[in-house]
Protein backbone atom coordinates (compact mmCIF):
# COMPACT_ATOMS: atom_id res chain seq x y z
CA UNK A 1 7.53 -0.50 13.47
CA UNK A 2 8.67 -0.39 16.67
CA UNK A 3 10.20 -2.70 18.32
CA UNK A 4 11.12 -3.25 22.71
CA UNK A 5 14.33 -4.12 23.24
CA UNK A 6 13.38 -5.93 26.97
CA UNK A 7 15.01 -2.87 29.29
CA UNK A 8 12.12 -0.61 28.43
CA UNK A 9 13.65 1.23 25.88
CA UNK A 10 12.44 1.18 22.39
CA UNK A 11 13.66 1.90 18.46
CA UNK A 12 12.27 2.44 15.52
CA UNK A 13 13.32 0.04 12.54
CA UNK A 14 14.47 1.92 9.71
CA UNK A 15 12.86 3.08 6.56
CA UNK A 16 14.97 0.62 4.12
CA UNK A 17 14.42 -2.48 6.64
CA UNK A 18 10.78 -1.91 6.77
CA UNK A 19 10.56 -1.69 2.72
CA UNK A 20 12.43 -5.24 2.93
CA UNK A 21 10.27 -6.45 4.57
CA UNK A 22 7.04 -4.60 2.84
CA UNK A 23 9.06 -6.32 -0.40
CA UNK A 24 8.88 -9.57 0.71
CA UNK A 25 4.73 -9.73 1.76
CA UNK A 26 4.93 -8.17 -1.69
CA UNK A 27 6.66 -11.01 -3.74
CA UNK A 28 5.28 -13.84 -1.26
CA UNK A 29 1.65 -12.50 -1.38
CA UNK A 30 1.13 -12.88 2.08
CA UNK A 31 -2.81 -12.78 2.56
CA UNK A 32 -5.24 -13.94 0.27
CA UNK A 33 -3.16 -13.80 -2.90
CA UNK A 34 -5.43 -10.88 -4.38
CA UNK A 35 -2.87 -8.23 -3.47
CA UNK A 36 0.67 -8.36 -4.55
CA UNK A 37 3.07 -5.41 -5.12
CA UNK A 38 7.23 -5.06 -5.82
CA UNK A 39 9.57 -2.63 -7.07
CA UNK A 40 9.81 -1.11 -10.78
CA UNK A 41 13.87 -1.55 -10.51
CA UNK A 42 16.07 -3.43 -8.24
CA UNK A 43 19.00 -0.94 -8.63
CA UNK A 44 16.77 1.84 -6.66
CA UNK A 45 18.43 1.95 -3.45
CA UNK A 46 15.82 4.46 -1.94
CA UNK A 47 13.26 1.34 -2.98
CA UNK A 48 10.53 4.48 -3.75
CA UNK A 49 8.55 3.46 -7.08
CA UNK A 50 6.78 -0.23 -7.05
CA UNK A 51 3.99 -1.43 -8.76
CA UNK A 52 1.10 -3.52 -7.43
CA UNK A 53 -1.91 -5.55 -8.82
CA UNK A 54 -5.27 -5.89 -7.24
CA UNK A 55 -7.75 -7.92 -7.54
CA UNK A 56 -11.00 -7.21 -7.06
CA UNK A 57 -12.80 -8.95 -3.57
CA UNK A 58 -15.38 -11.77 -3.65
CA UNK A 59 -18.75 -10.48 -3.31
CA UNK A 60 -18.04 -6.09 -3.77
CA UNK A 61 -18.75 -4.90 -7.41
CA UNK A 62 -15.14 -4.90 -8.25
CA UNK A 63 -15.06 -8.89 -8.06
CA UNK A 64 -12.66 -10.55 -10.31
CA UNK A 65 -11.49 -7.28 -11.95
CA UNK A 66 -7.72 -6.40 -12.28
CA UNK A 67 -6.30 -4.03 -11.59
CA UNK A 68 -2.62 -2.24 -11.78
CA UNK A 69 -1.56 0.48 -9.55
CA UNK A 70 1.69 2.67 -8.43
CA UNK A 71 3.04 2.93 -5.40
CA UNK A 72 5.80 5.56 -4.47
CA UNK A 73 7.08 5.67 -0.57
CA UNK A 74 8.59 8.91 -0.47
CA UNK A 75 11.63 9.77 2.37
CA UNK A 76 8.75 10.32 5.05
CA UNK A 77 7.73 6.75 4.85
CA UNK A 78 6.44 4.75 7.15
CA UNK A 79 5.46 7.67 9.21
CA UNK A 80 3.42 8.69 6.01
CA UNK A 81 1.99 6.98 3.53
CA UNK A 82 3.05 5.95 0.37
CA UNK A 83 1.17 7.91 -2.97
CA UNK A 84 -0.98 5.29 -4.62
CA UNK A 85 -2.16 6.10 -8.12
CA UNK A 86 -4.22 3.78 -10.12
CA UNK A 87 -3.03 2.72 -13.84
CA UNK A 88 -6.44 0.53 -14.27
CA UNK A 89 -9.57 3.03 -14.41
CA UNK A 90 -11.30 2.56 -11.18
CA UNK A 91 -14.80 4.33 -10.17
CA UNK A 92 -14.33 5.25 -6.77
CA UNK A 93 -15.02 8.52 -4.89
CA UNK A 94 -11.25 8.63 -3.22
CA UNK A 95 -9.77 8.44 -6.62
CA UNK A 96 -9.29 11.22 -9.09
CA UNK A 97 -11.02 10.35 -12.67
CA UNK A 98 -8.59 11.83 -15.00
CA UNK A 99 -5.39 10.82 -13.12
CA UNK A 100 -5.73 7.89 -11.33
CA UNK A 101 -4.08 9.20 -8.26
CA UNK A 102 -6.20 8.09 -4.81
CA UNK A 103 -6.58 11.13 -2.45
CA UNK A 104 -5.69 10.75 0.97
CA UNK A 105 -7.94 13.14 2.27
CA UNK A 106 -11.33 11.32 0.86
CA UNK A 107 -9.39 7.77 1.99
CA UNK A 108 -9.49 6.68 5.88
CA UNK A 109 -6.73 4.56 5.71
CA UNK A 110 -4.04 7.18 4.30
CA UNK A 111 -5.51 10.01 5.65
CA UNK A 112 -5.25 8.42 9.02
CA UNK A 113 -2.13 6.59 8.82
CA UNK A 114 -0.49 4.79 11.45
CA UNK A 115 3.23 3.66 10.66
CA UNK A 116 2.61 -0.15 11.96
CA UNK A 117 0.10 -0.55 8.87
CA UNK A 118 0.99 -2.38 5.77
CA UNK A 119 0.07 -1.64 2.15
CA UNK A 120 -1.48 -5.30 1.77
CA UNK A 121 -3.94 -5.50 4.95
CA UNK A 122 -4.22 -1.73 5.45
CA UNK A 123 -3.83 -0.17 2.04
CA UNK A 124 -4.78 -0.60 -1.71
CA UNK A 125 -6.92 -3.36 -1.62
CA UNK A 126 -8.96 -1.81 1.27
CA UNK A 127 -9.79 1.12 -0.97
CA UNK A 128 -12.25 -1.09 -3.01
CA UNK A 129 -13.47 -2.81 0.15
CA UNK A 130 -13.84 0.60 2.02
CA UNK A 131 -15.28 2.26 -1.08
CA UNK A 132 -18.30 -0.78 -1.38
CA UNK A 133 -18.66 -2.53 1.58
């Protein structure tokens, strides 16, 4: 995120700010409550390995289903995306069968990352959505 500061000159809001506030849409489930995500362990001061739960959209064929995911935002985050592997088996072309692991390559959204997107509107529950719809 970037933010103006009014004279025309601009900053970037750092990595840990923008995972506080990534926490807190987490915890709150901002959205439509079918997305909500947090970290494994409050001690991690790098905030890099959180887990999230999905569930499934009204009206796709994963509706209703559960399912549990990883997330890991590595030092180059937000300007890349974090690695999103699924714990749930999931049967969708961008993720790989044995591991779980979603491939950015075969998914819009990460391949094509911008670093104003969050992991609830733009991320893990989009892969079902983008995958179906």
């Amino acid at each position: 995120m970037t933010l103006d500061s009014g004279g025309g000159s601009s900053f970037v809001v750092p990595r840990n700010f923008r995972l506080l506030e990534e926490l807190e849409r987490g915890e709150k489930g901002v959205g439509d409550g079918t997305v909500s995500y947090g970290m494994d362990d409050g001690d991690d001061i790098y905030m890099r390995s959180w887990t999230g739960t999905i569930i499934g959209p009204h009206n796709y064929v994963h509706e209703g289903r559960i399912y549990q995911l990883k997330l890991f935002y590595n030092k180059g985050y937000p300007e890349k995306p974090p690695s999103v592997q699924f714990h749930s088996r999931i049967n969708i072309t961008c993720v790989n069968h044995e591991t779980g692991v979603v491939e950015p390559k075969k998914f819009g959204v990460l391949a094509n990352w911008q670093r104003e997107y969050f992991v609830e509107e733009n991320g893990d529950r989009k892969l079902m959505v983008e995958e179906n719809g």
